[in-house]
Structures are given as structure tokens and as C-alpha cells.
N, C-alpha and C. Protein backbone atom coordinates (compact mmCIF):
# COMPACT_ATOMS: atom_id res chain seq x y z
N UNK A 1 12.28 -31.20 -7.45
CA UNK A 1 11.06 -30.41 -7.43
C UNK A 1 11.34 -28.97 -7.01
N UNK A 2 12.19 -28.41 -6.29
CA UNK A 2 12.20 -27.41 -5.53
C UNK A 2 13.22 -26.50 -6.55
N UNK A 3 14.06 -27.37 -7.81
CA UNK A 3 14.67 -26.74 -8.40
C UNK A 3 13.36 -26.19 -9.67
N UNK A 4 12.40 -26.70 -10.27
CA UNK A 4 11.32 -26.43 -10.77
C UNK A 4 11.07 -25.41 -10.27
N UNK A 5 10.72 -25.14 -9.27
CA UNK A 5 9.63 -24.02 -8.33
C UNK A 5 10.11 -22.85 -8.61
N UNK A 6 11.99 -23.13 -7.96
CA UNK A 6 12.56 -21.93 -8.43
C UNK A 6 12.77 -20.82 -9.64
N UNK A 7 12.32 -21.78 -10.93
CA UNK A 7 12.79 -21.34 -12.09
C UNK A 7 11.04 -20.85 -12.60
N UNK A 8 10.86 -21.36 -11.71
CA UNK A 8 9.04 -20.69 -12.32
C UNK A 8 8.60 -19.06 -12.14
N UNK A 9 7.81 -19.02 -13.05
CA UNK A 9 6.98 -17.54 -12.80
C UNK A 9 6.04 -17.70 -12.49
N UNK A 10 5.69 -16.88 -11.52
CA UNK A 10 4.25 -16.74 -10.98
C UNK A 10 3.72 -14.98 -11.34
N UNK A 11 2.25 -15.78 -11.31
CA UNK A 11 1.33 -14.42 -11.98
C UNK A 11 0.98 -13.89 -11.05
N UNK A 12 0.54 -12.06 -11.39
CA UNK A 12 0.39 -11.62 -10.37
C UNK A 12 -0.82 -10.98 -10.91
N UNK A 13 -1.76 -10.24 -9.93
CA UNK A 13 -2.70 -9.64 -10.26
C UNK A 13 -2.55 -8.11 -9.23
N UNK A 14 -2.29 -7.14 -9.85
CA UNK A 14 -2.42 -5.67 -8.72
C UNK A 14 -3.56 -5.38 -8.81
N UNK A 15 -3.89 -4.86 -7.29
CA UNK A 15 -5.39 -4.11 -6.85
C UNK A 15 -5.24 -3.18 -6.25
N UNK A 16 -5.24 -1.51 -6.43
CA UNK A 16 -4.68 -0.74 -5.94
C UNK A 16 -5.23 0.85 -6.72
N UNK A 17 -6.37 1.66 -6.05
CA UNK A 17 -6.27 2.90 -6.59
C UNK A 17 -5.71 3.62 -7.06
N UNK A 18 -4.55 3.81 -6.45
CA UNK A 18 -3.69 4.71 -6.84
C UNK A 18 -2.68 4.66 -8.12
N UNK A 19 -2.70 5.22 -8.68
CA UNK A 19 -2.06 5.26 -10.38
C UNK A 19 -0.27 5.28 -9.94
N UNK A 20 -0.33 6.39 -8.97
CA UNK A 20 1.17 6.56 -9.04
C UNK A 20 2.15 4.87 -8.18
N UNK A 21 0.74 4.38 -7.25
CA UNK A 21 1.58 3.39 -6.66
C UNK A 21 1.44 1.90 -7.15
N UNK A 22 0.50 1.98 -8.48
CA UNK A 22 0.68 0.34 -8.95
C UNK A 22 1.70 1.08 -9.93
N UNK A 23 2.20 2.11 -10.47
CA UNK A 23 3.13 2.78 -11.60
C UNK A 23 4.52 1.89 -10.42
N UNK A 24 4.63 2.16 -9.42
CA UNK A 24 5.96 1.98 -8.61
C UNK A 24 5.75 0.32 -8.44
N UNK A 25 4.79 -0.30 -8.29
CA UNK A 25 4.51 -1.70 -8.05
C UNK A 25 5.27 -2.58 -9.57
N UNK A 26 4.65 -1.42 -10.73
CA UNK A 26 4.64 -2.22 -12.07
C UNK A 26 6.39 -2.32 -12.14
N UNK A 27 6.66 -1.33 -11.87
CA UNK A 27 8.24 -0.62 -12.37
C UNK A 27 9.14 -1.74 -11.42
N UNK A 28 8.70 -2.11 -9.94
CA UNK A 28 9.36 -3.22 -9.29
C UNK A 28 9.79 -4.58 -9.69
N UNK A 29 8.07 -4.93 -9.98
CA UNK A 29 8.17 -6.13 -10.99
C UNK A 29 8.32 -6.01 -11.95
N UNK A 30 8.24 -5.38 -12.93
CA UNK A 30 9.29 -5.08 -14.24
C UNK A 30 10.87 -6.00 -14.11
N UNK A 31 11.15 -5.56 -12.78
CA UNK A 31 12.82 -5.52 -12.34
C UNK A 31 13.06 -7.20 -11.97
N UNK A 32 11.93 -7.88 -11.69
CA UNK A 32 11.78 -9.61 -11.05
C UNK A 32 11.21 -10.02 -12.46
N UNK A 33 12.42 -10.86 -12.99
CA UNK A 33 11.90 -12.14 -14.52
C UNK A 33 10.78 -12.64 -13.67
N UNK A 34 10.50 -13.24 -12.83
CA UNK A 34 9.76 -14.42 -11.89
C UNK A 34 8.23 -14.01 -11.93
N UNK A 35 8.12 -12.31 -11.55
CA UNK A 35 7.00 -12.28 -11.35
C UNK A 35 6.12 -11.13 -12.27
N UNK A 36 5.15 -11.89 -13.27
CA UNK A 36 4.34 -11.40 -14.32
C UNK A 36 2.96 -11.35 -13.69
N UNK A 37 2.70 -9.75 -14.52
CA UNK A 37 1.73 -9.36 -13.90
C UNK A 37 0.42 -9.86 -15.41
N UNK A 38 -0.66 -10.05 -14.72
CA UNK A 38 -1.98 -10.53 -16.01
C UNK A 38 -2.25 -9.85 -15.56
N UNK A 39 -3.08 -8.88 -13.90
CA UNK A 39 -4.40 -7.88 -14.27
C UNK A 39 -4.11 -6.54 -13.60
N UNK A 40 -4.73 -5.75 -13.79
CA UNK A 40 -4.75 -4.85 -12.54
C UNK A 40 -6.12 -4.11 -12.25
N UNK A 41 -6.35 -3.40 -11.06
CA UNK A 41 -7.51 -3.32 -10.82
C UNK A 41 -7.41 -1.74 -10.17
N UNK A 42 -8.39 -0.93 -10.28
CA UNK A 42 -8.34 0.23 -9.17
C UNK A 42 -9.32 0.02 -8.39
N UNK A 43 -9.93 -0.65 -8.13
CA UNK A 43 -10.71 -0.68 -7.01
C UNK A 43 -11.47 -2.40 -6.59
N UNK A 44 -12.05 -2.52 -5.63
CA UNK A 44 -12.61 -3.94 -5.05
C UNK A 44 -13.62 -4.10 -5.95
N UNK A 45 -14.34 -3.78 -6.68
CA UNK A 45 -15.49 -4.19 -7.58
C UNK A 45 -14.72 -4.62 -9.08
N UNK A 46 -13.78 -4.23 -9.21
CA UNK A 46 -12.89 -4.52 -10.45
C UNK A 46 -12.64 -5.78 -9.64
N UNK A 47 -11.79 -5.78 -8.97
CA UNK A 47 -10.80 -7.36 -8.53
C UNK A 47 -11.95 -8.17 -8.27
N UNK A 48 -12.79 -8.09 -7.90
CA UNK A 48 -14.14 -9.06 -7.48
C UNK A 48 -14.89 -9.42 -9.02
N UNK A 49 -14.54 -8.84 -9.75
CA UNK A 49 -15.02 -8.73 -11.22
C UNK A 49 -13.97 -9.33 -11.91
N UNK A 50 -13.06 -9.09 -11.69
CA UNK A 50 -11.75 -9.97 -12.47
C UNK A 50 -11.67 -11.46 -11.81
N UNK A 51 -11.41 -11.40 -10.34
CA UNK A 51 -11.48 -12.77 -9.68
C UNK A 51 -12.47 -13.77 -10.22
N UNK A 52 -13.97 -13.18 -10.13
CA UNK A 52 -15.07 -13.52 -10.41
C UNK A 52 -14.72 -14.54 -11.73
N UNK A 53 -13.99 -14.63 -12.59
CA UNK A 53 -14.03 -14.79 -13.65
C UNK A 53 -13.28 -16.00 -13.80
N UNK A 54 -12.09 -15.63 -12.63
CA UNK A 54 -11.33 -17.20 -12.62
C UNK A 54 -11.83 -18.37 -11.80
N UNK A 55 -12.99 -18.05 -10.75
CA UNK A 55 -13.52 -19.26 -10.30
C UNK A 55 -14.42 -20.22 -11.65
N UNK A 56 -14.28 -19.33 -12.53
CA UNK A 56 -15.44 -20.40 -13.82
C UNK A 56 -14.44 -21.30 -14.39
N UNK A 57 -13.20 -21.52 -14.03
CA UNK A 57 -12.77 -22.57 -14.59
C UNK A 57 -10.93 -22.22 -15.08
N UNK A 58 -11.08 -20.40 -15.05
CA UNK A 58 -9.42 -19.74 -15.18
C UNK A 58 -8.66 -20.10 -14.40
N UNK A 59 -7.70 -19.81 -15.18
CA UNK A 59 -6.51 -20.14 -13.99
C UNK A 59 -6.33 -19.09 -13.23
N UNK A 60 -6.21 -18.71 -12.20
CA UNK A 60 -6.38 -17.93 -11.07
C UNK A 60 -4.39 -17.25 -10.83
N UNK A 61 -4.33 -15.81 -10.31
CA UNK A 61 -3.26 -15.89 -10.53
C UNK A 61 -2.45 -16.12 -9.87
N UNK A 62 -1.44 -16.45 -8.98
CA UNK A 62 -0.49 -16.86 -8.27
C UNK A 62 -0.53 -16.29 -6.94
N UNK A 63 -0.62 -14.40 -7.04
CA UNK A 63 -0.11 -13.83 -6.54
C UNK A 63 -1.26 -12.63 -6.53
N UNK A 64 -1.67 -11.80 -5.20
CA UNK A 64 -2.74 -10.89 -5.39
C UNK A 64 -2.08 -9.70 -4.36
N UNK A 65 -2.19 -8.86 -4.75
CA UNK A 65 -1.09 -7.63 -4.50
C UNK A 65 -2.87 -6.59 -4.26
N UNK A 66 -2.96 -6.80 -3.06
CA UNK A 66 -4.42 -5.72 -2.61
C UNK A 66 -3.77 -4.57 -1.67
N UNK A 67 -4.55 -3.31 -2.43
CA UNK A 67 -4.64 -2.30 -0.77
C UNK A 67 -5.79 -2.39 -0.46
N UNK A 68 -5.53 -1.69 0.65
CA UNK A 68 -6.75 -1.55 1.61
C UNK A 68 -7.59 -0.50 1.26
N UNK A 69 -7.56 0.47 1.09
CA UNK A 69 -8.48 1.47 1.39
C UNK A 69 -8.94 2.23 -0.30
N UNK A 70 -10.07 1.58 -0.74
CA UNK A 70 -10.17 1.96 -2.29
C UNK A 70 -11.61 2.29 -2.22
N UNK A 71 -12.12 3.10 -3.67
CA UNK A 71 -13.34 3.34 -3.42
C UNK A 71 -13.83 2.23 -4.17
N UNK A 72 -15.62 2.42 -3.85
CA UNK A 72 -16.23 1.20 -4.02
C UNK A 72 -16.61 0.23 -3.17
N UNK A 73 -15.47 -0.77 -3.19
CA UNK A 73 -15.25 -1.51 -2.60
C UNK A 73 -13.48 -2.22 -1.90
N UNK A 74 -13.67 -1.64 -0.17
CA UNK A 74 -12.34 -1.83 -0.33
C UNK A 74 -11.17 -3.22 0.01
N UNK A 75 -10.10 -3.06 0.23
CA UNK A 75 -9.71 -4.31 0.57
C UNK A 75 -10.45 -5.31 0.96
N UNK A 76 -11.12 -4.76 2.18
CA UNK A 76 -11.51 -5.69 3.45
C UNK A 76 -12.53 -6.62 2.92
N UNK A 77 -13.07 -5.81 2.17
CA UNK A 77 -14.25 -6.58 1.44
C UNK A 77 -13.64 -7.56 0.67
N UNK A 78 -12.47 -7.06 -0.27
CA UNK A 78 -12.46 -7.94 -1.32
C UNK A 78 -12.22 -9.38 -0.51
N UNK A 79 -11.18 -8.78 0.93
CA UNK A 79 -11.03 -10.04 1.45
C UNK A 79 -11.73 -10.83 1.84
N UNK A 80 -13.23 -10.34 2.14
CA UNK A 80 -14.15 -10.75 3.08
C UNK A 80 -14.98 -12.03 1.78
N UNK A 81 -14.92 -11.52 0.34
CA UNK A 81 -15.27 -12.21 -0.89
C UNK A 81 -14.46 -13.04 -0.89
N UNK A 82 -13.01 -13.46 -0.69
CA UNK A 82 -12.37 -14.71 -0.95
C UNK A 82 -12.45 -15.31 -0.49
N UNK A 83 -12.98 -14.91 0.85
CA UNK A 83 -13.48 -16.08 1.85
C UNK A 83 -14.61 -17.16 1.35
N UNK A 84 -15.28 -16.88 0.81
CA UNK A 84 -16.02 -17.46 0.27
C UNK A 84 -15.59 -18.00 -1.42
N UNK A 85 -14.56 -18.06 -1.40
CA UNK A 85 -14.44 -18.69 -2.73
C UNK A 85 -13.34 -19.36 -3.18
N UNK A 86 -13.19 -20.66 -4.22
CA UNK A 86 -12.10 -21.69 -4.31
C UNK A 86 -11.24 -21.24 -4.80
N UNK A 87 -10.44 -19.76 -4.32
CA UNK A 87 -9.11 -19.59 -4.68
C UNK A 87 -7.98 -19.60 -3.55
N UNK A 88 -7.88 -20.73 -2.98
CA UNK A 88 -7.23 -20.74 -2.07
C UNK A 88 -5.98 -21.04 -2.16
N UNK A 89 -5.34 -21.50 -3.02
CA UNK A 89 -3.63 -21.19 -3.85
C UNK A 89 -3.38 -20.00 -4.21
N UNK A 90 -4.13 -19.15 -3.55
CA UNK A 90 -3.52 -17.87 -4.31
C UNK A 90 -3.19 -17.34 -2.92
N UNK A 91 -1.64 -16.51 -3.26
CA UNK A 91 -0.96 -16.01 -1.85
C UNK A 91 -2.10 -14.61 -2.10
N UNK A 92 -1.76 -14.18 -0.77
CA UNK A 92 -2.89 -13.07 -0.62
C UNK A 92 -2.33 -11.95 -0.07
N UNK A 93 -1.45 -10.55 -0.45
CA UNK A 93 -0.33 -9.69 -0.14
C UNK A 93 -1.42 -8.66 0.11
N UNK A 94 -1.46 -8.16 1.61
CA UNK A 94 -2.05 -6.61 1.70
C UNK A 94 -1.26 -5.61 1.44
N UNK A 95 -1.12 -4.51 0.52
CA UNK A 95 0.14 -3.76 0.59
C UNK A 95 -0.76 -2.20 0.70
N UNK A 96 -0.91 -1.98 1.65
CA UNK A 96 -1.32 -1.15 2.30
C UNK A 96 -0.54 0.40 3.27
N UNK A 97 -1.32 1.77 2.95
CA UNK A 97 -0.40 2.58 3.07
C UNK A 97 -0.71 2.97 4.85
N UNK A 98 -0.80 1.98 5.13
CA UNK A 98 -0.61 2.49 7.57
C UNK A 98 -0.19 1.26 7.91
N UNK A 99 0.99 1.79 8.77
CA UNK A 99 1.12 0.30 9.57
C UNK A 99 0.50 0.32 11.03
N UNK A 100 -0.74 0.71 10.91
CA UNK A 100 -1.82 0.49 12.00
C UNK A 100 -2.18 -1.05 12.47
N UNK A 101 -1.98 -1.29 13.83
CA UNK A 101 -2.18 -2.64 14.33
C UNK A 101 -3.46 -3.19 13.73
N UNK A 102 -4.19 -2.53 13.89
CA UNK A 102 -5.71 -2.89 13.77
C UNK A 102 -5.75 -3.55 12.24
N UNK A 103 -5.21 -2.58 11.62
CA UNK A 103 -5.29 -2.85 9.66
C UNK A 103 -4.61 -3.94 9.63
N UNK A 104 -3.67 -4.13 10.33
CA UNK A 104 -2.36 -5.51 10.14
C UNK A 104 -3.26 -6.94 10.51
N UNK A 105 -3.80 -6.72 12.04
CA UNK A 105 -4.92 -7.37 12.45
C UNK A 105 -5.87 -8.18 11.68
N UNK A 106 -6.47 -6.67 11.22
CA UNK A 106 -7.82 -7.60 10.55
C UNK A 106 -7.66 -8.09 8.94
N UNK A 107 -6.47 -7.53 8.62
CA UNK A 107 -5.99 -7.95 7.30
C UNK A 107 -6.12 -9.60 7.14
N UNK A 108 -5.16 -10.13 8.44
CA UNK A 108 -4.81 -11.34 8.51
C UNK A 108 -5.93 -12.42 8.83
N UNK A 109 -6.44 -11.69 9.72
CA UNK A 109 -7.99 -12.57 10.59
C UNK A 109 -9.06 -12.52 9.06
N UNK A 110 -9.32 -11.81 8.38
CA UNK A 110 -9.83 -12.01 6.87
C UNK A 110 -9.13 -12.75 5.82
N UNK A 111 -7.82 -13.25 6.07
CA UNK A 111 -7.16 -14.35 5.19
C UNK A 111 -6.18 -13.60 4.53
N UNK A 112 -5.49 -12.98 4.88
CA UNK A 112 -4.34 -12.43 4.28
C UNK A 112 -2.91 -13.03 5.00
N UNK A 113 -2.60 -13.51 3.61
CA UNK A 113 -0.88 -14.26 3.76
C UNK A 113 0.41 -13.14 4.64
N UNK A 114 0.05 -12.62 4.18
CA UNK A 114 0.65 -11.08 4.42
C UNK A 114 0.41 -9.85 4.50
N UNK A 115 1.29 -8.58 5.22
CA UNK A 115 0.81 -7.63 5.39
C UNK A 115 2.09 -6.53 5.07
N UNK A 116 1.99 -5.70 4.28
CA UNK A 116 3.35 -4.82 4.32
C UNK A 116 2.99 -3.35 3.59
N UNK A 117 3.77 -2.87 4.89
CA UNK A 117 3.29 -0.94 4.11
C UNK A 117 3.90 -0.48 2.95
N UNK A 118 3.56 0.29 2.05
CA UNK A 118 3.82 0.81 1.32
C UNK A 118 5.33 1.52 0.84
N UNK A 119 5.99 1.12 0.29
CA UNK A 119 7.73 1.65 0.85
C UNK A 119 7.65 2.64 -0.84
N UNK A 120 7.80 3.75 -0.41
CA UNK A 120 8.44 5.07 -1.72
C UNK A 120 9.66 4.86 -2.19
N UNK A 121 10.81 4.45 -1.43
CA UNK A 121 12.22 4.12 -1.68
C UNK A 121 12.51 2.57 -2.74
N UNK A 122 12.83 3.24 -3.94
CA UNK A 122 13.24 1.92 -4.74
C UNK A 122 13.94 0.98 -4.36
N UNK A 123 14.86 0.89 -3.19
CA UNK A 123 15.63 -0.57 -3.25
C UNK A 123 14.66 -0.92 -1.77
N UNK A 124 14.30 -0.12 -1.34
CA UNK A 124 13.53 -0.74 0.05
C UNK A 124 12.21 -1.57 -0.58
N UNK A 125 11.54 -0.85 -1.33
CA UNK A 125 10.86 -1.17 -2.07
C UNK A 125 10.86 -2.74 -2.73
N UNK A 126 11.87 -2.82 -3.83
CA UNK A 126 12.57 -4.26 -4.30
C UNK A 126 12.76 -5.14 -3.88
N UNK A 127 13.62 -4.62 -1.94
CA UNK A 127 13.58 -5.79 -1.35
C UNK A 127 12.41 -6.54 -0.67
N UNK A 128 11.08 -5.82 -0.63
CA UNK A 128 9.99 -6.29 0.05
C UNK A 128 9.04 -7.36 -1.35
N UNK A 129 9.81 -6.40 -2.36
CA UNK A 129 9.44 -7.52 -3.60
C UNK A 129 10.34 -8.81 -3.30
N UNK A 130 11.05 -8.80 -3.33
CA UNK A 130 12.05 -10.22 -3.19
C UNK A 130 11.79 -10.81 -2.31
N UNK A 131 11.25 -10.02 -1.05
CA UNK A 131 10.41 -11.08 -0.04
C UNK A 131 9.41 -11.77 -0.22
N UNK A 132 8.28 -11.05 -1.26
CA UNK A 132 7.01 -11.70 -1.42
C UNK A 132 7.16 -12.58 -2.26
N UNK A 133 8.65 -12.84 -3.19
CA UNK A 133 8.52 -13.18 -4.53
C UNK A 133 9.04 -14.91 -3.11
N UNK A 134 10.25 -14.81 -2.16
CA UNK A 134 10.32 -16.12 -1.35
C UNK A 134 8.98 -16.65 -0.55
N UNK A 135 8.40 -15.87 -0.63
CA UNK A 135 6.91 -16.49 0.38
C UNK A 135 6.27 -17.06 -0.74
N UNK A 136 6.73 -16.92 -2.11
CA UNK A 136 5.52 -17.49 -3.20
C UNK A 136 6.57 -18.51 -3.19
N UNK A 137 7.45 -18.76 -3.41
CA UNK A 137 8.53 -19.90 -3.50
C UNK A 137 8.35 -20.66 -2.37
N UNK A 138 8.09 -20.28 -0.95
CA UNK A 138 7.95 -21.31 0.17
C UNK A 138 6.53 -21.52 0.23
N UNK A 139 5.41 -21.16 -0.33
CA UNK A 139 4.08 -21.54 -0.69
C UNK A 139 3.92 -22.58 -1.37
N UNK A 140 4.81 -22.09 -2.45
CA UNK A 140 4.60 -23.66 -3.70
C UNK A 140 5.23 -24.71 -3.68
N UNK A 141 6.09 -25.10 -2.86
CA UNK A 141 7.20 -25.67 -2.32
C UNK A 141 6.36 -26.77 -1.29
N UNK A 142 5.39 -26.01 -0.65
CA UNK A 142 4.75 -26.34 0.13
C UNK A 142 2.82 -26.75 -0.23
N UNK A 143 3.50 -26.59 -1.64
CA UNK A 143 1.88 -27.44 -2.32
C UNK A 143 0.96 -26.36 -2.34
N UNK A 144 1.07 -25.18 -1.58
CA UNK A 144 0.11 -24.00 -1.63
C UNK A 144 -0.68 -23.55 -2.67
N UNK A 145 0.73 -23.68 -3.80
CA UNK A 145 0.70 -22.58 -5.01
C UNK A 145 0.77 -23.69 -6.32
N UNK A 146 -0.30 -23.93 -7.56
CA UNK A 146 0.25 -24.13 -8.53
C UNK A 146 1.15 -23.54 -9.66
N UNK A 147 2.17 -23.93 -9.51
CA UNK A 147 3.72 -23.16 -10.12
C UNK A 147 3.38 -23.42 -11.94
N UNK A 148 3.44 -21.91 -12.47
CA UNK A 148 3.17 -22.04 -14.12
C UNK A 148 4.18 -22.91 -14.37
């Protein structure tokens, strides 16, 4: 089973204003076979609008790559919406640009799997991808995650 898990791809969905930093997100995972991206979003009323869509019966995506601070509607909210809803196999990545206690805090206390700042440097960068890409591997491993 665990050799399955490994060889799987998991989907990802980015949520993130900023053009130049889902451009550096896309260009990461570009670089990981494992992890395919289906949506992206610039803001919390998009991802709540896209999400929205997979509680009717979609398959939901693996992997949710949120910042925090967007207009509209931001992270906190979106997080504050999953709370209330049956996507609970889905890992939940804040990738957020402060590593402020408080943001780390309430990230997590709202249901976030994780929390990690924003890295500009391509291999620093990669490697925080390769981390999130083992937390989806020790998720599904662990029944968390349904593995495509």
C-alpha cells in the first residue's frame, strides 16, 4: 500500500492574490511529477466558489495551497468556511507572507495542516515543496487523503 501512495499524484488547488507568487508556486510544481495543479484562485470568494462546487459530489483536491491576506475574502475566512464543510481529506497548506505568531496561531486553531512563509529563493523554495509534497504522503498513508 505505501508503495501505491508513493507513486501517486495528488491534486492541488492554489489560492493566492498575487500573480507573481502563484507564477513561483506554478513554476515549483511544474518541477514535482507528483503534484498537479486543477485550480487556482486570487482571492477567498473564488476558492469558496471553486470549493463550493466539489462538496456537490467532485472530487475535491488533495492539496489546498491558501494565503492569508487577499481581497474579498481572506484566508481566515476561507478557513473559517471549511470548517463547516465535508472536505476533510484535503491537507490544508497556509503559505503565507509573515511569520507572525499570531498568523501561525490562528492559521492552525481554524484547521490548517500547516503553516509556512513565503520563500523567494528557488531551491529554498522546492525544498518546502518537497516537504508539503511528504506531509501529503504521510496523510494518505494515514487514510487522511484519497490518493488519485
Amino acid at each position: 500500500m505505501a508503495k501505491l501512495a508513493k507513486e501517486s499524484a495528488y491534486s492541488v488547488f492554489l489560492v493566492d492574490d498575487s500573480d507573481a507568487d502563484r507564477a513561483l508556486l506554478r513554476q515549483s510544481l511544474r518541477d514535482n511529477p507528483r503534484l498537479k495543479i486543477i485550480g487556482e484562485a486570487c482571492d477567498g470568494v473564488e476558492a469558496i466558489d471553486y470549493l463550493s462546487r466539489m462538496t456537490g459530489g467532485a472530487s475535491h483536491p488533495d492539496l489546498l495551497l491558501l494565503d492569508l491576506r487577499m481581497p474579498r475574502k481572506t484566508g481566515y475566512e476561507v478557513l473559517e468556511w471549511l470548517k463547516q464543510q465535508n472536505l476533510k481529506k484535503m491537507l490544508v497548506v497556509v503559505l503565507a507572507g509573515s511569520d507572525l505568531p499570531d498568523d501561525y496561531k490562528k492559521s492552525l486553531d481554524l484547521g490548517a495542516h500547516a503553516y509556512y512563509v513565503k520563500i523567494p529563493q528557488r531551491e529554498a523554495r522546492m525544498e518546502m515543496i518537497r516537504s508539503i509534497e511528504t506531509l501529503l504522503q504521510v496523510a494518505s498513508e494515514g487514510s487522511m487523503l484519497a490518493t488519485k
